[in-house]
PDB file of N, CA and C in Angstrom:
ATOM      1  N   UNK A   1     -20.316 -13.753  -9.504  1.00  0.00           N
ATOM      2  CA  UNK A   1     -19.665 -12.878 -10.457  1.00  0.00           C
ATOM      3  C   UNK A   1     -18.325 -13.474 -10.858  1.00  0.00           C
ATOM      4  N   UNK A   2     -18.053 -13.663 -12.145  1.00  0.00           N
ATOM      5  CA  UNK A   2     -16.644 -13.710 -12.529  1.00  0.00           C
ATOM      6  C   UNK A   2     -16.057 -12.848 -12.125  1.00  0.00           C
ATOM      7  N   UNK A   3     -14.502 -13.049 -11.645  1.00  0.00           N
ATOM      8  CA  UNK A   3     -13.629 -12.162 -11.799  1.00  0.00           C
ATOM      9  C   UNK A   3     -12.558 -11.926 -12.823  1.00  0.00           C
ATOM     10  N   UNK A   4     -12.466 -11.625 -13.627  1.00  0.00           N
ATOM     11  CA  UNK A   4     -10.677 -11.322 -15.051  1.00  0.00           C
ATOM     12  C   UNK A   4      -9.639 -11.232 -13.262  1.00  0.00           C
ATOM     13  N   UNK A   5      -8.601 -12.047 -14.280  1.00  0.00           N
ATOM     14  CA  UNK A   5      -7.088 -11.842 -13.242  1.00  0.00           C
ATOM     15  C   UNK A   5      -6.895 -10.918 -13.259  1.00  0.00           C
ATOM     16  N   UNK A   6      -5.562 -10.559 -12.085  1.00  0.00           N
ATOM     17  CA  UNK A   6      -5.372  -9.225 -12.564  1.00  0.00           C
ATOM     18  C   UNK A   6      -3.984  -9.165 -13.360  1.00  0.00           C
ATOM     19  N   UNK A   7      -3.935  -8.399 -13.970  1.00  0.00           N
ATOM     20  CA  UNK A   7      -3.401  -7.566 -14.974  1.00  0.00           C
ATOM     21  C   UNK A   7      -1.381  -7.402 -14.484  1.00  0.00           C
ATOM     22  N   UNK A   8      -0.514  -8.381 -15.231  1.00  0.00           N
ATOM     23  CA  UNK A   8       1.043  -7.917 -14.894  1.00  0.00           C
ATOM     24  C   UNK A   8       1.173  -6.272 -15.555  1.00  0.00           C
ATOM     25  N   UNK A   9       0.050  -6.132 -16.457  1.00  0.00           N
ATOM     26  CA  UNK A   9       0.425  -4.493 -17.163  1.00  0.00           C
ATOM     27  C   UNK A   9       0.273  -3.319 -16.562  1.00  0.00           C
ATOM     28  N   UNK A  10       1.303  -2.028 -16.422  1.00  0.00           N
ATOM     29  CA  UNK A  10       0.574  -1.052 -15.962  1.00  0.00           C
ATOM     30  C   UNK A  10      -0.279  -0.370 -16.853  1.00  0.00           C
ATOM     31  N   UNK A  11      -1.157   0.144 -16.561  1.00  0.00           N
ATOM     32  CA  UNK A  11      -2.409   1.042 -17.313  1.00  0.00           C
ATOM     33  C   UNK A  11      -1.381   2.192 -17.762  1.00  0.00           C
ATOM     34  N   UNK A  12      -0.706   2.702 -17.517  1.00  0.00           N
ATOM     35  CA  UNK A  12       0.267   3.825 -17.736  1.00  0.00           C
ATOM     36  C   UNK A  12       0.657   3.729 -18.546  1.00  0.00           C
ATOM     37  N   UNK A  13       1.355   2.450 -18.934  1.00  0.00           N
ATOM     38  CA  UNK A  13       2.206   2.421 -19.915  1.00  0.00           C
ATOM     39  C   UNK A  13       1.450   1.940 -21.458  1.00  0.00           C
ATOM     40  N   UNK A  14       0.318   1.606 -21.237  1.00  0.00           N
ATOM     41  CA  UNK A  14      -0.685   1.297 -22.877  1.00  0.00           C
ATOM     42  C   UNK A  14      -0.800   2.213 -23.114  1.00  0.00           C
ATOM     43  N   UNK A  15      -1.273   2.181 -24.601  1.00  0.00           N
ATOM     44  CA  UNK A  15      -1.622   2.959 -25.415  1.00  0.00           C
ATOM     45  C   UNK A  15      -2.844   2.950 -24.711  1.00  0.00           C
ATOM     46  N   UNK A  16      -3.752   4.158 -25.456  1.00  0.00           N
ATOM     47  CA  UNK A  16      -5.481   4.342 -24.570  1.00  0.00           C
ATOM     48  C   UNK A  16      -6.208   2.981 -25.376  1.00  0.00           C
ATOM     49  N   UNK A  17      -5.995   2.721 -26.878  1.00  0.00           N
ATOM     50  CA  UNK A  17      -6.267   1.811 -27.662  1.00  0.00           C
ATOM     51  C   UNK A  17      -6.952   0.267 -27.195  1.00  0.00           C
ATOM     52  N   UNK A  18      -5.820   0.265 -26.274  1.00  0.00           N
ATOM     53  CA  UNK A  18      -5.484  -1.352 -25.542  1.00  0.00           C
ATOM     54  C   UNK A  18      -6.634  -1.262 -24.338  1.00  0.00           C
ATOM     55  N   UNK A  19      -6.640   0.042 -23.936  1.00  0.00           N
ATOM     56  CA  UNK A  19      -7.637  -0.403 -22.394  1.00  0.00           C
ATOM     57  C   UNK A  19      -9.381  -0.448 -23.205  1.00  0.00           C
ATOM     58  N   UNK A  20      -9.414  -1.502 -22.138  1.00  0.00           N
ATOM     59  CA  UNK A  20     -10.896  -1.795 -22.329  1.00  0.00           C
ATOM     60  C   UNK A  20     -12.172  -1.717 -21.717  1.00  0.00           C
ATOM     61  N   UNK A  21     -12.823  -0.597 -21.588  1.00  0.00           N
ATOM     62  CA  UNK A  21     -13.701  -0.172 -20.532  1.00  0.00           C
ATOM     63  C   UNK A  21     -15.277  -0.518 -20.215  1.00  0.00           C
ATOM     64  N   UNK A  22     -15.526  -1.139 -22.049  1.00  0.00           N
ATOM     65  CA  UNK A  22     -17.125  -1.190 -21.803  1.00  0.00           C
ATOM     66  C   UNK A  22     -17.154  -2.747 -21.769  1.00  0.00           C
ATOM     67  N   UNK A  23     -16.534  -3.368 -21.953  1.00  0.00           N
ATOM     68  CA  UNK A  23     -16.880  -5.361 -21.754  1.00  0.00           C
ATOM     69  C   UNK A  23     -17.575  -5.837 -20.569  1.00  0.00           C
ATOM     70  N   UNK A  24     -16.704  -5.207 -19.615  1.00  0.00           N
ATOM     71  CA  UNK A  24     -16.846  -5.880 -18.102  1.00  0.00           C
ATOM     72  C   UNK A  24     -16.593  -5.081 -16.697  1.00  0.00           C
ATOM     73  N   UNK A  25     -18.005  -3.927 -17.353  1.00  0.00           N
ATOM     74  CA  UNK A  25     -17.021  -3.010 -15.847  1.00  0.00           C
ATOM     75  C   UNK A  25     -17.672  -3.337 -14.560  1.00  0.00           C
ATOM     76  N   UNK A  26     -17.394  -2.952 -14.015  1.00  0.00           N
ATOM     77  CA  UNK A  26     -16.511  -1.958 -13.496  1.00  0.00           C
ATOM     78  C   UNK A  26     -14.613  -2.006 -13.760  1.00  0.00           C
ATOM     79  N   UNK A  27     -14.350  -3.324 -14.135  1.00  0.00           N
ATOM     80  CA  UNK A  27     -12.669  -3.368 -14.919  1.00  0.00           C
ATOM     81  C   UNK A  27     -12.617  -3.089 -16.144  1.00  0.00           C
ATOM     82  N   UNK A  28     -11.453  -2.393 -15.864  1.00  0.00           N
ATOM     83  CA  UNK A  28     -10.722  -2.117 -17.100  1.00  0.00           C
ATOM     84  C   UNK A  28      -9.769  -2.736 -17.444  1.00  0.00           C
ATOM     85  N   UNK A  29      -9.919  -3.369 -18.901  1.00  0.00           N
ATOM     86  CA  UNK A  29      -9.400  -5.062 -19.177  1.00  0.00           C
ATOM     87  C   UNK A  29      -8.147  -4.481 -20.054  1.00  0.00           C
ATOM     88  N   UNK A  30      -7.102  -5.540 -20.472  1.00  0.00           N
ATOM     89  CA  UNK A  30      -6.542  -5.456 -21.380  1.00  0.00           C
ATOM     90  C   UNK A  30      -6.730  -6.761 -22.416  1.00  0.00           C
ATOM     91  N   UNK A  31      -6.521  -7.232 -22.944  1.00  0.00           N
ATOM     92  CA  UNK A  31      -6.888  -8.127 -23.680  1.00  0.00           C
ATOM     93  C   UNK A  31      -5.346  -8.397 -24.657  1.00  0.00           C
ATOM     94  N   UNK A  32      -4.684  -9.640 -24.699  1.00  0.00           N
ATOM     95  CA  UNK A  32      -3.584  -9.961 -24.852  1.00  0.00           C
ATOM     96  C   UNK A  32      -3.559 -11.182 -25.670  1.00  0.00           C
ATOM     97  N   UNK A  33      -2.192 -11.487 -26.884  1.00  0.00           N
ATOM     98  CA  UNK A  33      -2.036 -12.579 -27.018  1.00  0.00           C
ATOM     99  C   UNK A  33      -0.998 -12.987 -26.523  1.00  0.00           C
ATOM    100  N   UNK A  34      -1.321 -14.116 -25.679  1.00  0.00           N
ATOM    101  CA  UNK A  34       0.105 -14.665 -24.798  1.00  0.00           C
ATOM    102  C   UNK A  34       0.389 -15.729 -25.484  1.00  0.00           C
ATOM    103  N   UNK A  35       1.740 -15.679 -26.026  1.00  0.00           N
ATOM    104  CA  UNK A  35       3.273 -16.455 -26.717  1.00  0.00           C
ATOM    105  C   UNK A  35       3.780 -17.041 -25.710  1.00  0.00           C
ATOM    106  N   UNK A  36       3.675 -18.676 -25.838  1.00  0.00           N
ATOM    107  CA  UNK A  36       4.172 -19.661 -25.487  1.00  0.00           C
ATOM    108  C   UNK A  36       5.225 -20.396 -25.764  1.00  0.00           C
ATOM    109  N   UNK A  37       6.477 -21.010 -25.903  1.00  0.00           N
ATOM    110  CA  UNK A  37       7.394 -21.634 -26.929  1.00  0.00           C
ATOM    111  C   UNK A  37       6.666 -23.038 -26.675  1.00  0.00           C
ATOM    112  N   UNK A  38       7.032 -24.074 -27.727  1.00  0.00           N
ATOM    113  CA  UNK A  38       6.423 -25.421 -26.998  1.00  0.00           C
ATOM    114  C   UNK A  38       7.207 -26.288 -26.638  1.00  0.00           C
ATOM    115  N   UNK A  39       8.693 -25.303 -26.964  1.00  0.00           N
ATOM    116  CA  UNK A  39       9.870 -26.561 -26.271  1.00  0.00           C
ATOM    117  C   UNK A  39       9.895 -26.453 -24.537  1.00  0.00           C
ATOM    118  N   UNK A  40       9.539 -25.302 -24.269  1.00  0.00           N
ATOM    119  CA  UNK A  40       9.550 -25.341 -22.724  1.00  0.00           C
ATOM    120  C   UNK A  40       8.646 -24.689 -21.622  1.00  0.00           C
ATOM    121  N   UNK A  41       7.292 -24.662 -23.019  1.00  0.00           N
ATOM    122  CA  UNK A  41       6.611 -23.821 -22.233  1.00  0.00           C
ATOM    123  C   UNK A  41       6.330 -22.555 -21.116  1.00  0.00           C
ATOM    124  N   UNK A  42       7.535 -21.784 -21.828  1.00  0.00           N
ATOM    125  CA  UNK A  42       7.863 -20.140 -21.193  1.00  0.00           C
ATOM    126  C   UNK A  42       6.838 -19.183 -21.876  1.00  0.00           C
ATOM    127  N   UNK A  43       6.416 -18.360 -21.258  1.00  0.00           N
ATOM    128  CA  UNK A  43       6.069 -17.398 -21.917  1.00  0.00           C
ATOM    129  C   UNK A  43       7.015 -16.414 -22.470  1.00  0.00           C
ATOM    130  N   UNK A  44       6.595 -16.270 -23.720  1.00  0.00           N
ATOM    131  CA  UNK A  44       7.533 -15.706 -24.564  1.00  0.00           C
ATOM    132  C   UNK A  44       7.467 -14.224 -25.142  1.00  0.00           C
ATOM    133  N   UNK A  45       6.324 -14.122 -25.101  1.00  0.00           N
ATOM    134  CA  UNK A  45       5.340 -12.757 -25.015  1.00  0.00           C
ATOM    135  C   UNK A  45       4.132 -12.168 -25.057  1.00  0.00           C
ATOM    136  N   UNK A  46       3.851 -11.276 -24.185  1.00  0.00           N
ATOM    137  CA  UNK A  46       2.173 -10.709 -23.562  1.00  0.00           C
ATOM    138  C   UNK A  46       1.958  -9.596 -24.605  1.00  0.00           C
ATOM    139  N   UNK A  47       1.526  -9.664 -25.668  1.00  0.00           N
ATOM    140  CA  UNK A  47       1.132  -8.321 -26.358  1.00  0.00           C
ATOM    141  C   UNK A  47      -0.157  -8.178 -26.309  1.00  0.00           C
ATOM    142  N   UNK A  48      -0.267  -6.458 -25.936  1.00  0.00           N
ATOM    143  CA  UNK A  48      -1.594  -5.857 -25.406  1.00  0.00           C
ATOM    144  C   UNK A  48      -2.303  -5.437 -27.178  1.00  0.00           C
ATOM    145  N   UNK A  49      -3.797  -6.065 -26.830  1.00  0.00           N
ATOM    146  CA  UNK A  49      -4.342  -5.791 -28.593  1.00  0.00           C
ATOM    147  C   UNK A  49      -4.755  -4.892 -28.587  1.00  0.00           C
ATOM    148  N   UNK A  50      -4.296  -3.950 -29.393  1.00  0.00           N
ATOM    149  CA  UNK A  50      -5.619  -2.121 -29.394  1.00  0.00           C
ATOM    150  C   UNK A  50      -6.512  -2.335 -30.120  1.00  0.00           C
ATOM    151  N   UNK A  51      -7.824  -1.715 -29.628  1.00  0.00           N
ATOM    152  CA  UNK A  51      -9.009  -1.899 -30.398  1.00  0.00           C
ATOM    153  C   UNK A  51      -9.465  -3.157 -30.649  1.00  0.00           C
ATOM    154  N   UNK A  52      -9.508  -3.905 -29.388  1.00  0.00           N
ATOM    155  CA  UNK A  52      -9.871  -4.839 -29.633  1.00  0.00           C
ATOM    156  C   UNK A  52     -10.929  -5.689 -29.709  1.00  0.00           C
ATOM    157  N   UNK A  53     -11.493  -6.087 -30.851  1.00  0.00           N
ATOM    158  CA  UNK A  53     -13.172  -6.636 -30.579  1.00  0.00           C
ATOM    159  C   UNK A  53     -13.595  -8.019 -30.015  1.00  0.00           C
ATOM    160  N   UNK A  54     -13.879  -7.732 -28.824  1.00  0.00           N
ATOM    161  CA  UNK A  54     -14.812  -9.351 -28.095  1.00  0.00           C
ATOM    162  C   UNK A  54     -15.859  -9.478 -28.437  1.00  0.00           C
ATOM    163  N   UNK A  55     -16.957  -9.057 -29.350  1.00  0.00           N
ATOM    164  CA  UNK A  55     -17.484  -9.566 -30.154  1.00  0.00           C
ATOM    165  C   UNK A  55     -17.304 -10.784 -30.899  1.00  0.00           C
ATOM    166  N   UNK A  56     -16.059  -9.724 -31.691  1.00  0.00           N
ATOM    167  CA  UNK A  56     -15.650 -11.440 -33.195  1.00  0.00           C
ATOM    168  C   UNK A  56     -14.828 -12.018 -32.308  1.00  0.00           C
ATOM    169  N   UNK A  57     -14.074 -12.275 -31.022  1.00  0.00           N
ATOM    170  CA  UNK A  57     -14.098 -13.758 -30.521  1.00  0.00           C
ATOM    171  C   UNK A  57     -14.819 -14.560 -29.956  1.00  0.00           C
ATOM    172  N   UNK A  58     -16.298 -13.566 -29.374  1.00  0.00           N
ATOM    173  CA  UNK A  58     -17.081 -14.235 -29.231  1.00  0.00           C
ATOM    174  C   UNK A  58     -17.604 -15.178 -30.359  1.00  0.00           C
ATOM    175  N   UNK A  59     -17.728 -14.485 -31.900  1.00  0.00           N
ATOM    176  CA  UNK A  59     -18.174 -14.915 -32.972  1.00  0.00           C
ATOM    177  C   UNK A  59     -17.334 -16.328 -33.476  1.00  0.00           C
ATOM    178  N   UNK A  60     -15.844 -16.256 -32.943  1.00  0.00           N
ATOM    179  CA  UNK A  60     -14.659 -17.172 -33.410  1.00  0.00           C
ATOM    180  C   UNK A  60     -15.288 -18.641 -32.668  1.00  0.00           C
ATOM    181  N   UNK A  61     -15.345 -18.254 -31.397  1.00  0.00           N
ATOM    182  CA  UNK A  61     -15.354 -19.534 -30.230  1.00  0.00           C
ATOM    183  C   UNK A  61     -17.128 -20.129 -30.214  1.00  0.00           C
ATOM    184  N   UNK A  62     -17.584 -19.757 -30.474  1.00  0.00           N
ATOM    185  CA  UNK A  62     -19.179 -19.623 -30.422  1.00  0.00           C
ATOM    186  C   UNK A  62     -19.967 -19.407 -29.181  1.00  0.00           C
ATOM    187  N   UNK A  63     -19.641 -18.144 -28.929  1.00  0.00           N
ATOM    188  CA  UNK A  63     -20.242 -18.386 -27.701  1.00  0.00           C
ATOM    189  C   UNK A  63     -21.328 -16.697 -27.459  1.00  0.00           C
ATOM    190  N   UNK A  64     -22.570 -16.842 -26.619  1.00  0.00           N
ATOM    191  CA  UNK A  64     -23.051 -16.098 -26.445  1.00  0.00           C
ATOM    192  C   UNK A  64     -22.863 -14.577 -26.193  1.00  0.00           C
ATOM    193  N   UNK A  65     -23.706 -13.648 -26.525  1.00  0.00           N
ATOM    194  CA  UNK A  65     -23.462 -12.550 -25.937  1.00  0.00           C
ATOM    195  C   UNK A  65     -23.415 -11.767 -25.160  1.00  0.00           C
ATOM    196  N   UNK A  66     -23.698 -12.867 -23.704  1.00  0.00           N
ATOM    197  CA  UNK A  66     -23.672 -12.707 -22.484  1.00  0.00           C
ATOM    198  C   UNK A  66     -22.260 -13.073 -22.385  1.00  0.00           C
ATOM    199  N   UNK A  67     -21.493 -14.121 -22.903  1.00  0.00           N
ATOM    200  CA  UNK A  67     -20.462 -14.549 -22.486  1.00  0.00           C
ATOM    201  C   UNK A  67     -19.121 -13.456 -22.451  1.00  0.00           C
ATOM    202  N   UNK A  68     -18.745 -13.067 -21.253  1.00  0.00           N
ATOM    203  CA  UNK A  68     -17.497 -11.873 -21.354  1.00  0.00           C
ATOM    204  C   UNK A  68     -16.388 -12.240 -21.958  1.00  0.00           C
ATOM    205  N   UNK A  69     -16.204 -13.298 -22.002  1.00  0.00           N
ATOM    206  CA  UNK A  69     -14.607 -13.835 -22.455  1.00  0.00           C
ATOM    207  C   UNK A  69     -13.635 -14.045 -21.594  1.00  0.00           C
ATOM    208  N   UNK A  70     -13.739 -13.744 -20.134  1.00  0.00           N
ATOM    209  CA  UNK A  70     -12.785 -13.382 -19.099  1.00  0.00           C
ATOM    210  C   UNK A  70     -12.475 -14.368 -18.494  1.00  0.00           C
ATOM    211  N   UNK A  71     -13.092 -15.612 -18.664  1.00  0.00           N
ATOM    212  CA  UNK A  71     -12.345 -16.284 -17.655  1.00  0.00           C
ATOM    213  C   UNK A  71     -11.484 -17.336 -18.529  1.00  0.00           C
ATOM    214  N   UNK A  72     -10.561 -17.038 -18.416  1.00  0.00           N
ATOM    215  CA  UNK A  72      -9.024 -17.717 -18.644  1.00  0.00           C
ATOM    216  C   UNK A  72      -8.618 -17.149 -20.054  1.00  0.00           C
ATOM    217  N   UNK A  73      -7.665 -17.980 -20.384  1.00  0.00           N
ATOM    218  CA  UNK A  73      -7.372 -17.407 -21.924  1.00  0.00           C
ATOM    219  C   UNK A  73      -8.065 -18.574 -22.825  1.00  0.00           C
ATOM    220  N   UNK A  74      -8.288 -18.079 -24.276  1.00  0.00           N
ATOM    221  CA  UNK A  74      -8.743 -19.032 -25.024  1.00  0.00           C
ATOM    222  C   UNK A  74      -7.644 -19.489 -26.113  1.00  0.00           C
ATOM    223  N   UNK A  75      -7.630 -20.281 -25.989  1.00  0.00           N
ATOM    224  CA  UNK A  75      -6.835 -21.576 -27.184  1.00  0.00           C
ATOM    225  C   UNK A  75      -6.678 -20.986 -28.359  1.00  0.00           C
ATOM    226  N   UNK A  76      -5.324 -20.887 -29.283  1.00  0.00           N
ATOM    227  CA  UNK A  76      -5.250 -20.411 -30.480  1.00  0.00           C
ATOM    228  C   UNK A  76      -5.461 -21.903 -30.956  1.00  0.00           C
ATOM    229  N   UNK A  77      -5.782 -22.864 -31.704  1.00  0.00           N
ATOM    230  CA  UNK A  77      -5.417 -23.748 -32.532  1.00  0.00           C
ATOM    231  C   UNK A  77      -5.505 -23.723 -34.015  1.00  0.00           C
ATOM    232  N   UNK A  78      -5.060 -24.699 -35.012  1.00  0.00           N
ATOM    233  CA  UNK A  78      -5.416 -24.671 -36.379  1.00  0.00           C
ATOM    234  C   UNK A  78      -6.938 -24.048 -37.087  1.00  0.00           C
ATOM    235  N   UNK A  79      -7.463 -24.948 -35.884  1.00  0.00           N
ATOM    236  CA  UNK A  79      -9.240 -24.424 -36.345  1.00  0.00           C
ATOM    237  C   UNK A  79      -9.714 -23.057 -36.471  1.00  0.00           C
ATOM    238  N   UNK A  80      -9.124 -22.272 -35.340  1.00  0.00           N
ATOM    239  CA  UNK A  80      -9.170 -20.892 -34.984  1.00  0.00           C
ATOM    240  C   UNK A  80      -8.349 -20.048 -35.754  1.00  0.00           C
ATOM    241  N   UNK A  81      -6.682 -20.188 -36.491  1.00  0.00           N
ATOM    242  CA  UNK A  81      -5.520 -20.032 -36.586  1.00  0.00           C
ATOM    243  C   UNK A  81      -5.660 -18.794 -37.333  1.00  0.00           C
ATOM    244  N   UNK A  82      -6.888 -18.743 -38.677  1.00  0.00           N
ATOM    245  CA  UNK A  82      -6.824 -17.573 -39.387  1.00  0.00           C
ATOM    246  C   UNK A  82      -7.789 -16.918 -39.021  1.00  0.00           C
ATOM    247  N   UNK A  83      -9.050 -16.811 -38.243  1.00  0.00           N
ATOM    248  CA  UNK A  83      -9.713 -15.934 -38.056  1.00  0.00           C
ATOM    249  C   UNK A  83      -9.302 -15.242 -36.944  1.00  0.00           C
ATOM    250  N   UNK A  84      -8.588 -15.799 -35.841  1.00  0.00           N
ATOM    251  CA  UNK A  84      -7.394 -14.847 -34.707  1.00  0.00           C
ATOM    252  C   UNK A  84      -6.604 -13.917 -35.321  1.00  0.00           C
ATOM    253  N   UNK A  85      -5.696 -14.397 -36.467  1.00  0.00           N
ATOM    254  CA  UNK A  85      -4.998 -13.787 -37.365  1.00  0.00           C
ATOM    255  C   UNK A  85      -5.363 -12.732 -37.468  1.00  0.00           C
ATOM    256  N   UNK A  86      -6.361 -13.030 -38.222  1.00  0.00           N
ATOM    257  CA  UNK A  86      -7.033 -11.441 -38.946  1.00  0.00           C
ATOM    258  C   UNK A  86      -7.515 -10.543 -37.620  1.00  0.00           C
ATOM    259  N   UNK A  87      -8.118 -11.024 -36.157  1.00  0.00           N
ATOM    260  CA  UNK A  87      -8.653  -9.949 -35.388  1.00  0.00           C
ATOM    261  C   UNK A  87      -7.321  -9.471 -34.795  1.00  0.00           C
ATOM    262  N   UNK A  88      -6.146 -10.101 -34.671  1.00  0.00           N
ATOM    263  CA  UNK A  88      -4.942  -9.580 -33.796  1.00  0.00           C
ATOM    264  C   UNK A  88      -3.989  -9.035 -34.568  1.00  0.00           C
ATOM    265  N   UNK A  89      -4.480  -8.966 -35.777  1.00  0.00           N
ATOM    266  CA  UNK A  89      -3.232  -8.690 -37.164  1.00  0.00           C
ATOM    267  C   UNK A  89      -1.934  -9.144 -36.805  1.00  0.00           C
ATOM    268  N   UNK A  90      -1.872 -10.302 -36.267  1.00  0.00           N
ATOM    269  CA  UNK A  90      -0.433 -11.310 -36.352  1.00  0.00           C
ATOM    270  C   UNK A  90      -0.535 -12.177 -36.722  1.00  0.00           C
ATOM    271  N   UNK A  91       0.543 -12.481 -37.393  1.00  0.00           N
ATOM    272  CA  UNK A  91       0.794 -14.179 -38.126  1.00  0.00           C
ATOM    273  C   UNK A  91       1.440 -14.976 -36.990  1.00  0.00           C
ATOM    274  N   UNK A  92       0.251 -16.048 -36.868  1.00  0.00           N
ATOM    275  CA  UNK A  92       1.031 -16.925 -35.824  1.00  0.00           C
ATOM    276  C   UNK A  92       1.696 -18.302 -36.292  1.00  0.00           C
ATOM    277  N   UNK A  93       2.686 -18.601 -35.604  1.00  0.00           N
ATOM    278  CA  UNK A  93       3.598 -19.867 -35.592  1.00  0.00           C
ATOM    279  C   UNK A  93       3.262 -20.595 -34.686  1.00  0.00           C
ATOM    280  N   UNK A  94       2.128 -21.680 -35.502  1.00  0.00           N
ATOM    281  CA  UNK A  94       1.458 -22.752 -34.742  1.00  0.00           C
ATOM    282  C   UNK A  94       2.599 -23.879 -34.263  1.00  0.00           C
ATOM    283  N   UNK A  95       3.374 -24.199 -35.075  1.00  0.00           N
ATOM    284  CA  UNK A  95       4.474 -24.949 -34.996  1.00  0.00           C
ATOM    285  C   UNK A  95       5.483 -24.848 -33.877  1.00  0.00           C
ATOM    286  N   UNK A  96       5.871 -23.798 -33.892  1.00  0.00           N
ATOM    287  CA  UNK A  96       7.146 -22.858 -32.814  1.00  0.00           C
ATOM    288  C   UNK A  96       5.956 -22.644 -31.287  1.00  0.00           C
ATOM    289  N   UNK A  97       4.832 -22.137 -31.181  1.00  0.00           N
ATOM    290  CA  UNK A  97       4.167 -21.323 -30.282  1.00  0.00           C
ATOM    291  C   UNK A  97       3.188 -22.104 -30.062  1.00  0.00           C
ATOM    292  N   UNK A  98       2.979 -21.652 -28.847  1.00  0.00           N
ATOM    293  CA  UNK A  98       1.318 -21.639 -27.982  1.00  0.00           C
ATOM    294  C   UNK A  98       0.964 -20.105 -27.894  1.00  0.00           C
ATOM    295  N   UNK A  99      -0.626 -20.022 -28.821  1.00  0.00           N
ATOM    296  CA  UNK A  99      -1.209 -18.829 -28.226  1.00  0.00           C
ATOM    297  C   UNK A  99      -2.423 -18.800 -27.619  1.00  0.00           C
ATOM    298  N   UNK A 100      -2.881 -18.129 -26.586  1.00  0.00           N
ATOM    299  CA  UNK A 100      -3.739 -17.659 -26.070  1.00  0.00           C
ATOM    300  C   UNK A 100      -4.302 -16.557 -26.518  1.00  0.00           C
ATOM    301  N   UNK A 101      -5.763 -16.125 -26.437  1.00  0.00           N
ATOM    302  CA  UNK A 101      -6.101 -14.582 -26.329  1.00  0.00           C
ATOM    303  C   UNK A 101      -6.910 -14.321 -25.066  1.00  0.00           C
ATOM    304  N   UNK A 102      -6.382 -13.892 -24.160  1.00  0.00           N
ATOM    305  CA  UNK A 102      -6.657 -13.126 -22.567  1.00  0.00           C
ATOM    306  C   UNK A 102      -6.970 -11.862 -22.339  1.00  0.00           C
ATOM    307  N   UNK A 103      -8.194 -11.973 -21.258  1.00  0.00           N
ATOM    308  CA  UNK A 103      -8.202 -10.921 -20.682  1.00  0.00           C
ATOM    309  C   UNK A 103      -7.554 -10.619 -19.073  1.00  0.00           C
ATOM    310  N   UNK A 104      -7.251  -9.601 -19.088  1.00  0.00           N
ATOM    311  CA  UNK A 104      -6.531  -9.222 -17.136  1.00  0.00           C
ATOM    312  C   UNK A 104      -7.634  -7.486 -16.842  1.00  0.00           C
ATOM    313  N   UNK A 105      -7.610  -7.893 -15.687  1.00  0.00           N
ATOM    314  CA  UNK A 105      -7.982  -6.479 -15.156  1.00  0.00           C
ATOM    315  C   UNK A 105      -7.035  -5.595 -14.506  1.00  0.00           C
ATOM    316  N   UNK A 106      -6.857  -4.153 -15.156  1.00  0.00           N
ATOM    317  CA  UNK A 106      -5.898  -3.169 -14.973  1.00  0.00           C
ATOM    318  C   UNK A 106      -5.977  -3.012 -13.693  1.00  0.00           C
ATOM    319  N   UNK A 107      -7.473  -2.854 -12.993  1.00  0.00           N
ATOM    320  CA  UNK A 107      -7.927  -2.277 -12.173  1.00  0.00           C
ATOM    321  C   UNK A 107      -8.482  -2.983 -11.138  1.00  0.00           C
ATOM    322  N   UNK A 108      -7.373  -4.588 -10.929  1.00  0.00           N
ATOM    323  CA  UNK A 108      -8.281  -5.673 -10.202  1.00  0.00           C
ATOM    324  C   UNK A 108      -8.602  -5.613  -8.728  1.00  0.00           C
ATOM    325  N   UNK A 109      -7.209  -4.712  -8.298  1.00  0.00           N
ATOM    326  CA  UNK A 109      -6.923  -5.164  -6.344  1.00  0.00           C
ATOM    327  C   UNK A 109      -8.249  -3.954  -6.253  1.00  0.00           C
ATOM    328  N   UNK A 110      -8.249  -2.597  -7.204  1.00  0.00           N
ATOM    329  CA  UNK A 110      -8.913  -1.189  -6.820  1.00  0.00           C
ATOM    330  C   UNK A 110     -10.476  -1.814  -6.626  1.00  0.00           C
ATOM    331  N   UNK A 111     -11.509  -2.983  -7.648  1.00  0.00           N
ATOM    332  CA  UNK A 111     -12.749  -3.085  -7.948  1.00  0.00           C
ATOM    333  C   UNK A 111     -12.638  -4.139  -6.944  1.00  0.00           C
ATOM    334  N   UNK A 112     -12.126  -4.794  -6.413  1.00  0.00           N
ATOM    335  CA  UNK A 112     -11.584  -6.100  -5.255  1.00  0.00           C
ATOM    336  C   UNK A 112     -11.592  -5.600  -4.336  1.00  0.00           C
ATOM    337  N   UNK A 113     -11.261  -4.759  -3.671  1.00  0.00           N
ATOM    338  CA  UNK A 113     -11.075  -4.277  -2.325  1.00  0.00           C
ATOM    339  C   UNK A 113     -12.823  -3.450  -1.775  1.00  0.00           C
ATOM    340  N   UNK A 114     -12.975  -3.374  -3.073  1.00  0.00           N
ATOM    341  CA  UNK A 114     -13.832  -2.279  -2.720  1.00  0.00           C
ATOM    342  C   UNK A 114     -15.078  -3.023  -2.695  1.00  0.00           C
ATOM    343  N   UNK A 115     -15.013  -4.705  -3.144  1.00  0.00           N
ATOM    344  CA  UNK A 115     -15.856  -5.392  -3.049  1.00  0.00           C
ATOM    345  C   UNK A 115     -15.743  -6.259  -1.822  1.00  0.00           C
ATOM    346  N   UNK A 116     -15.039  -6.247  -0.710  1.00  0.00           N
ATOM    347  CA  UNK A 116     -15.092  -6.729  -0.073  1.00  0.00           C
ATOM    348  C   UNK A 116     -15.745  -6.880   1.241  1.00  0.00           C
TER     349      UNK A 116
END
């Protein structure tokens, strides 16, 4: 079984929008674009996507519909640059940034423990 990381977000503090319940349960995912700078490779910022469809990144990256999306983050690049755009409704700065789109589990240590 894959596991999604777990999650720096509290579930508390999202909108209901952002949590993600039917992808990969028993977790409840958030799904994020993580902002990179490329002068020093900091993260610069984790924004949680509401309503977010893993479908059309499945559709972006080409990959099956078995495939969850969860393990690691996936690569923003040029190739990708406007169809991310349009699913995250942000304009990204390929130039200035590194982006990712990630999933974390809200609910990782709770479905972890209980798998042990």
């Amino acid at each position: 079984m894959i596991f999604p990381p777990p999650s720096s977000k509290l579930e508390e503090e999202l909108p209901e929008a952002a949590i993600d319940r039917t992808t990969y349960p028993p977790y409840r995912l958030v799904w994020c674009l993580e902002v990179f700078d490329k002068k020093d490779e900091h993260l610069v910022a984790e924004i949680a996507l509401e309503n977010f469809d893993v479908r059309a990144l499945r559709k972006i990256y080409r990959r099956p519909p078995s495939n969850p999306m969860i393990g690691g983050g996936w690569p923003v690049t040029g190739r990708y640059r406007h169809q991310v755009e349009m699913l995250t409704a942000r304009k990204l700065k390929l130039k200035q940034y590194t982006y990712f789109v990630a999933a974390s589990a809200l609910n990782y240590w709770e479905v972890n423990q209980t798998n042990d």
